[in-house]
Protein backbone atom coordinates (compact mmCIF):
# COMPACT_ATOMS: atom_id res chain seq x y z
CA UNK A 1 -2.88 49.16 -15.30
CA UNK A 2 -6.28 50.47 -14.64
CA UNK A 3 -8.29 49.37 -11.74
CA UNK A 4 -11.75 48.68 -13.26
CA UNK A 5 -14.29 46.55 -11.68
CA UNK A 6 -17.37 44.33 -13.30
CA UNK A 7 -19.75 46.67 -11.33
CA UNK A 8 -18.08 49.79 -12.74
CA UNK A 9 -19.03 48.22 -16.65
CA UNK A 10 -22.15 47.06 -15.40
CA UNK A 11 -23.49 50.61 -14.18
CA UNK A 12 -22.11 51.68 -17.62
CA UNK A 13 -23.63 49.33 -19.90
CA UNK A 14 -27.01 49.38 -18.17
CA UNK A 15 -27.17 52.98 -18.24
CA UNK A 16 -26.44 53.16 -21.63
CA UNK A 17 -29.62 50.53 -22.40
CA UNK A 18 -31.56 51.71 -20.25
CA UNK A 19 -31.35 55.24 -20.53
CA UNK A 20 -30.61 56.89 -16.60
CA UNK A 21 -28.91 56.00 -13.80
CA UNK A 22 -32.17 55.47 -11.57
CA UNK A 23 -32.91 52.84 -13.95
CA UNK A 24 -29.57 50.59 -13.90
CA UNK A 25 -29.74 51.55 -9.93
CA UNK A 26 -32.99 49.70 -9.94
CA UNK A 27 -31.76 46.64 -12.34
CA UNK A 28 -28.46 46.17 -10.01
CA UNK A 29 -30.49 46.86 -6.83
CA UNK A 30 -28.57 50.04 -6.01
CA UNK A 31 -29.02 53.46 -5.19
CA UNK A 32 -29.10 56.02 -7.69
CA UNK A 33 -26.60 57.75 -6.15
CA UNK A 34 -24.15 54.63 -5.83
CA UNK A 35 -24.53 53.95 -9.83
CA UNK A 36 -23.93 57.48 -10.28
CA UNK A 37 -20.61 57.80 -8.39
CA UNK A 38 -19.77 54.26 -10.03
CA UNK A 39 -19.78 55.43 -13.61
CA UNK A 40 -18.67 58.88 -12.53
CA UNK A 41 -15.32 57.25 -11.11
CA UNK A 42 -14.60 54.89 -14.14
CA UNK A 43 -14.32 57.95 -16.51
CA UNK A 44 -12.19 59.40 -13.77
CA UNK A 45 -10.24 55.74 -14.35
CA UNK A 46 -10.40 55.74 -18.05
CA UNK A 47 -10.11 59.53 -18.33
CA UNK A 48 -12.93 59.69 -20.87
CA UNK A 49 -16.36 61.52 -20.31
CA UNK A 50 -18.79 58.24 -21.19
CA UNK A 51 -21.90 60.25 -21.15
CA UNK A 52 -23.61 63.57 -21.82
CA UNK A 53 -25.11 65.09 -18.93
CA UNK A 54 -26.68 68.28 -20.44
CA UNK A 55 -29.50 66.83 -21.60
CA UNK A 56 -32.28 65.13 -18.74
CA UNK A 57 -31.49 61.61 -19.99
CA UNK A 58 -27.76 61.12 -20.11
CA UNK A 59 -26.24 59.88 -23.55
CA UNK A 60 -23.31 58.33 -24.53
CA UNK A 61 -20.50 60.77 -25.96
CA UNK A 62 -18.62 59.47 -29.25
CA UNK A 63 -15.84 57.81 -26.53
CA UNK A 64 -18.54 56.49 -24.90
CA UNK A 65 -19.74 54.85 -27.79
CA UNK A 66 -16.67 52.94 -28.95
CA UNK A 67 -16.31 51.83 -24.89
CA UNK A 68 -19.39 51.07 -24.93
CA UNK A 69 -19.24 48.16 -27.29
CA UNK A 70 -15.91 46.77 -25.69
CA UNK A 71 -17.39 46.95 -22.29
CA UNK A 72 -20.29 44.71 -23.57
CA UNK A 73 -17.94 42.13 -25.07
CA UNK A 74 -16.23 42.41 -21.47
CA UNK A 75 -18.93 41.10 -19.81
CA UNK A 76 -20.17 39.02 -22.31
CA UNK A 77 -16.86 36.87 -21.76
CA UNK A 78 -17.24 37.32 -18.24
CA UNK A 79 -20.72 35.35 -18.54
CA UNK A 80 -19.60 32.71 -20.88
CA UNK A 81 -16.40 32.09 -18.06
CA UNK A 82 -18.79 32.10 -15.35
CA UNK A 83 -21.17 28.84 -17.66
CA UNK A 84 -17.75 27.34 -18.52
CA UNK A 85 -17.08 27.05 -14.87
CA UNK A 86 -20.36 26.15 -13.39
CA UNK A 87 -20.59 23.45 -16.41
CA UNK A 88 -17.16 21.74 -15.22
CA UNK A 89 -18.54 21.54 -12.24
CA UNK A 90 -20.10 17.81 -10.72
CA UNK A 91 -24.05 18.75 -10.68
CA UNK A 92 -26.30 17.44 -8.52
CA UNK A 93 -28.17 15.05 -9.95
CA UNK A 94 -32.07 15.51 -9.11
CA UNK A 95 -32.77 11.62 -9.66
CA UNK A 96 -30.97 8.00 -9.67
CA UNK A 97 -32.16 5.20 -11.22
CA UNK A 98 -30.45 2.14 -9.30
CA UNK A 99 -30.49 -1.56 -10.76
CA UNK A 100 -30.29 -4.51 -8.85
CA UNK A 101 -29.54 -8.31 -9.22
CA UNK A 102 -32.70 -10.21 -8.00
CA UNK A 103 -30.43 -12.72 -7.24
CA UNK A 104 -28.26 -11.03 -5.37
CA UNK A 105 -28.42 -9.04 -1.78
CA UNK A 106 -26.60 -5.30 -2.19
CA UNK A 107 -23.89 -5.47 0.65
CA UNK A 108 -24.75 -2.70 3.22
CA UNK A 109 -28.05 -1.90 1.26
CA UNK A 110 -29.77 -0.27 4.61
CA UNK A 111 -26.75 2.23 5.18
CA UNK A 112 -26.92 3.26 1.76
CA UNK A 113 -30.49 3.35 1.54
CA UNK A 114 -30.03 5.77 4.97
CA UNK A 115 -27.08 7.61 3.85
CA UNK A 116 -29.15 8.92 0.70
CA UNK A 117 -31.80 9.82 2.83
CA UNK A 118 -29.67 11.50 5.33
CA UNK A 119 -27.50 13.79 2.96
CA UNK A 120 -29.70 13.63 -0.04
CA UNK A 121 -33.43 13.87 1.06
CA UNK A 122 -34.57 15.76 -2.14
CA UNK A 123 -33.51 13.19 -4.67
CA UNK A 124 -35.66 11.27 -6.45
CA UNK A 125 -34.37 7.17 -6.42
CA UNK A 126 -35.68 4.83 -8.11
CA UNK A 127 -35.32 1.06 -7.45
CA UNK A 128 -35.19 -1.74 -10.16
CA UNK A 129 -34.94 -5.45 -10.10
CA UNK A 130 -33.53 -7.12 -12.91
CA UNK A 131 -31.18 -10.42 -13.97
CA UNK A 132 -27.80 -9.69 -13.96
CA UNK A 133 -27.49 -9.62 -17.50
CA UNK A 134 -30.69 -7.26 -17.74
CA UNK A 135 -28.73 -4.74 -15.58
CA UNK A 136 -25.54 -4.73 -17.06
CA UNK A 137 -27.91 -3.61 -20.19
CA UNK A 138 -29.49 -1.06 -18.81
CA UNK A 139 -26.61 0.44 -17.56
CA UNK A 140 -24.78 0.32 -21.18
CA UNK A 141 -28.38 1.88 -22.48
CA UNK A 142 -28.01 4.48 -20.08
CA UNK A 143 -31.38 3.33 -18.53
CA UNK A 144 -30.09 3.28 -15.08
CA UNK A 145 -26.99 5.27 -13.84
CA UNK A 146 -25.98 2.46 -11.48
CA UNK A 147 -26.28 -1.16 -11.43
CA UNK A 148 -25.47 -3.56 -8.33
CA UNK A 149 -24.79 -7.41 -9.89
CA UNK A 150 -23.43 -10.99 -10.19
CA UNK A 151 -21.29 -10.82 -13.15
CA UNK A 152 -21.37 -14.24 -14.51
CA UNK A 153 -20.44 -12.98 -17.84
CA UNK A 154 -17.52 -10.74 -18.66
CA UNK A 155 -18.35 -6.69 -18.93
CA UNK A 156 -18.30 -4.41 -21.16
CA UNK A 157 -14.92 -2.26 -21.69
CA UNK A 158 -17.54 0.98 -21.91
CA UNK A 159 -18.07 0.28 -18.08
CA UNK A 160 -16.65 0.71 -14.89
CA UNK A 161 -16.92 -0.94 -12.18
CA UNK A 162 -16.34 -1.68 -8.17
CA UNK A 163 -15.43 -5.19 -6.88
CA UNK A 164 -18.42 -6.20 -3.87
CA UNK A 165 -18.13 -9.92 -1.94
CA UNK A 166 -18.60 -12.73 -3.87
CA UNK A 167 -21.84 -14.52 -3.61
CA UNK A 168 -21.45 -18.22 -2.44
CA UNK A 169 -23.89 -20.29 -4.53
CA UNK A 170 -25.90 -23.39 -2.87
CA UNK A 171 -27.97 -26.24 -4.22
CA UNK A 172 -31.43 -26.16 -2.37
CA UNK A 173 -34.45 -27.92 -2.42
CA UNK A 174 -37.24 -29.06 -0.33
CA UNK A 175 -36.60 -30.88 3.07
CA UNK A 176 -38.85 -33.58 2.07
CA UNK A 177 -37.15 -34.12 -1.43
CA UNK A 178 -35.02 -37.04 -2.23
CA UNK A 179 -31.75 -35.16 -2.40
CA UNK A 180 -32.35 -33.98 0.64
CA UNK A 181 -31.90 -36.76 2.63
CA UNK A 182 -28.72 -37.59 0.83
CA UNK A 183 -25.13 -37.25 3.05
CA UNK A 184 -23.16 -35.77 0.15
CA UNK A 185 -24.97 -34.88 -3.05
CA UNK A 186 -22.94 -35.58 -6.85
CA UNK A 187 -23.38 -34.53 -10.53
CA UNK A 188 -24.64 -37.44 -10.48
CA UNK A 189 -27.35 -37.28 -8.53
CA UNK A 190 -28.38 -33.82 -9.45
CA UNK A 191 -29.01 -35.31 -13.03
CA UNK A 192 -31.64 -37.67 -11.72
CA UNK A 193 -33.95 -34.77 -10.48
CA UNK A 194 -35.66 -32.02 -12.33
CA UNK A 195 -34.00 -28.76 -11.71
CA UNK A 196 -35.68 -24.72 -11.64
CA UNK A 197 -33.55 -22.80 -13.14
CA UNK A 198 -33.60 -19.20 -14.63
CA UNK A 199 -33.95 -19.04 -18.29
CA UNK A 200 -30.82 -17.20 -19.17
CA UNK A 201 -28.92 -17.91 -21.99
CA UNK A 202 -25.55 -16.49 -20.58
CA UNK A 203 -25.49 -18.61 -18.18
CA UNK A 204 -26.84 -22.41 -19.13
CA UNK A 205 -23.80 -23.16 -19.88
CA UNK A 206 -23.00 -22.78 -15.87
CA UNK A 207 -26.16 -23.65 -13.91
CA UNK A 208 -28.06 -26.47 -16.24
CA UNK A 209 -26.77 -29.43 -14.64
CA UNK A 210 -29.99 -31.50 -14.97
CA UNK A 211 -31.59 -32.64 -18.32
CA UNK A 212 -35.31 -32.31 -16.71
CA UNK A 213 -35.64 -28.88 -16.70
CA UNK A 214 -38.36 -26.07 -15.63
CA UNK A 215 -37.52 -22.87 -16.80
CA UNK A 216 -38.47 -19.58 -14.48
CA UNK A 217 -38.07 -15.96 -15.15
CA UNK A 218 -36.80 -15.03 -11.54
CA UNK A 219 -34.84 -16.69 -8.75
CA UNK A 220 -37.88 -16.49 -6.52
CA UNK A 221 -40.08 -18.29 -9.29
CA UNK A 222 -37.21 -21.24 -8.67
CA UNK A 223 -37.65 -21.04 -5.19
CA UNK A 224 -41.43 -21.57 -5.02
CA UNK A 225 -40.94 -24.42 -7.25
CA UNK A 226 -37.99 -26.10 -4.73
CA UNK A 227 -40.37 -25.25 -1.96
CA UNK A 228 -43.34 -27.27 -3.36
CA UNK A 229 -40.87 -30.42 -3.98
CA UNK A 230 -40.85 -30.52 -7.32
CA UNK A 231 -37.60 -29.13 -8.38
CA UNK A 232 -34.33 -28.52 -6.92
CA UNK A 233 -32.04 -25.07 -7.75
CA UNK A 234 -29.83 -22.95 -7.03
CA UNK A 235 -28.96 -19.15 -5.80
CA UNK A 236 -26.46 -17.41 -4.00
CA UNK A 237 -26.54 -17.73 0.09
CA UNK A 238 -27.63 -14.18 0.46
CA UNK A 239 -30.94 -14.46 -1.67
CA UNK A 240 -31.66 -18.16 0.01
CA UNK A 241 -30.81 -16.88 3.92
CA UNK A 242 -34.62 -16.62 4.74
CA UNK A 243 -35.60 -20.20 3.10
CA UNK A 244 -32.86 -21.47 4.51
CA UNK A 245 -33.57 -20.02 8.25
CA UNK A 246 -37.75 -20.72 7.97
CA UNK A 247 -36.94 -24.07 6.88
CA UNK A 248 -38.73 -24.25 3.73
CA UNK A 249 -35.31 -25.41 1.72
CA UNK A 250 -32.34 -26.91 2.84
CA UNK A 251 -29.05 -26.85 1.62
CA UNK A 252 -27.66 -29.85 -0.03
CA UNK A 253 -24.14 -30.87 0.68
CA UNK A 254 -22.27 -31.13 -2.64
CA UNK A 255 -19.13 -32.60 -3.87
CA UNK A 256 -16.18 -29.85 -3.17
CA UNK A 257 -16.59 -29.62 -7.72
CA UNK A 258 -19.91 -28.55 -7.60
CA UNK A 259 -19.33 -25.71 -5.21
CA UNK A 260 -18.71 -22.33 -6.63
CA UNK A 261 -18.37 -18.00 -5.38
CA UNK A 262 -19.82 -15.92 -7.97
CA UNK A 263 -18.19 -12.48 -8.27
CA UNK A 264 -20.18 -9.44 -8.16
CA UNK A 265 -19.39 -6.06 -8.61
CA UNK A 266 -20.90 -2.12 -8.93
CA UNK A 267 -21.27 -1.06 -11.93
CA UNK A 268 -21.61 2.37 -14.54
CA UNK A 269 -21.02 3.44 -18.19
CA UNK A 270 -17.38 5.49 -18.34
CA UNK A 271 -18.90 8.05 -19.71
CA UNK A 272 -21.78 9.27 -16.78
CA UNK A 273 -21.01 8.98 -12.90
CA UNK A 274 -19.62 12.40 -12.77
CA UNK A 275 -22.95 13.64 -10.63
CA UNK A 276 -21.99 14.23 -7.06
CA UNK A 277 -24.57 11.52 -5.60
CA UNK A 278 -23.19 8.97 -8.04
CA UNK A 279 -19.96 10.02 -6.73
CA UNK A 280 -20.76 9.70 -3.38
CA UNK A 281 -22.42 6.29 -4.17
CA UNK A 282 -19.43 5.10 -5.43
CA UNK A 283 -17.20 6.34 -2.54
CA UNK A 284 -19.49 5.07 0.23
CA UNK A 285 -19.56 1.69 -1.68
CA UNK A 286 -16.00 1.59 -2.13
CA UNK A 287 -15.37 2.27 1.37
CA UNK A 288 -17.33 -0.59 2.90
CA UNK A 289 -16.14 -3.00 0.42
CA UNK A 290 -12.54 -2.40 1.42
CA UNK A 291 -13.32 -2.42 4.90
CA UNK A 292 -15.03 -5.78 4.28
């Protein structure tokens, strides 16, 4: 079998388009001389005279012709093999569009947060707050590539997804409010009080408990309400940690019934999250969530 090397069809091909050897030197950043002895020894290999030295421009010869053309579709292949490869590949991705549950605190959020700007410090990230139901849209949209929620409604098959810690809800409201001073706290007595709650239609089915109602568009709208008195609500312990510590809401002791964990989980459409940050994402994720 011959020996024949890309470089050896290269130096042919370009001196064939180009018209001299100085010329594909220059194109494949080689000495004249080099590109010379390269084509000289692949008609040595092929035992063909490619060109026609007699003349001050070298030509092809009728062999080198017909070679010509093969050589061409030689390295043509070789180009589409080298795409092929390079597109199954994981890229790189050059941004990341990360949702998150405004209800819900991302375990480990600072180390991942550091980790990206550690390893990746050239990526663009973007950060969005949304309901949980608002990211698990986004991420079946393709709006965001990965999306950290409560899943208080069942997902998608098109989606995968990571299991986080559950997010222990509590019933809050102001220290000063009736309920409050209350030793254990019933359905009962929940219904007597008007209740903030998010105006999601997944999830009345769960979370309105009281038939006096003021609807808000974000967990933090509920809280300002609970804080001024005139509502109590709920969230998940993670969201309500710095009400909770600053004293501005209290936590109302429920019935064992009432109480509740919310699963949450990390989510992304089947078909994307081949990217090598996503990737890593995912591992980094996966890892602390096991450890946990």
């Amino acid at each position: 079998m011959l020996n024949i090397n890309l470089l050896q069809l290269q130096a042919f091909v370009l001196s064939a388009e180009l018209g001299s050897f100085s010329a594909a030197a220059r194109k494949l950043r080689k000495t004249h001389s080099a590109i010379s002895m390269t084509v000289s020894n692949l008609e040595l290999d092929l035992n063909q005279e490619l060109f026609d030295r007699s003349t001050r421009n070298p030509s092809l010869t009728a062999a080198g012709e017909t070679l010509y053309r093969e050589a061409k579709l030689i390295l043509g292949r070789c180009q589409h093999f080298e795409q092929l490869a390079r597109e199954l590949e994981p890229q790189q991705e050059s941004q990341i569009i990360i949702a998150l549950d405004s209800a819900y605190n991302v375990p480990q959020e600072r180390e991942l947060l550091s980790f990206l700007d550690k390893y990746y410090p050239e990526l663009e990230l973007k950060l969005i707050e949304r309901s949980s139901e608002d990211v698990i849209s986004h991420i079946v949209k393709g709006e965001a590539d990965i999306g950290f929620t409560l899943l208080e409604q069942p997902i998608f098959s098109n989606l995968h997804s990571i299991a986080l810690p559950e997010a222990e809800q509590l019933y809050v409201a102001a220290p000063d409010h009736p309920l409050a001073a209350l030793e254990q706290v019933t359905i009962s007595d929940l219904q007597k009080y008007r209740q903030a709650s998010l105006q999601r239609r997944s999830e009345q089915r769960l979370t309105e408990i009281s038939s006096y109602q003021w609807k808000c568009d974000s967990v933090v709208a509920t809280t300002v309400v609970a804080q001024y008195g005139l509502a109590w609500t709920m969230a998940v312990r993670p969201f309500l940690r710095k009400y909770l510590e600053s004293g501005s809401l209290v936590e109302l002791n429920v019935v064992a019934d009432l109480k509740r964990s919310i699963p949450a989980s990390l989510i992304w459409r089947t078909d994307k999250g081949d990217g090598i940050i996503h990737t890593a994402i995912r591992q980094l994720i996966r890892e602390h969530s096991v450890g946990s």
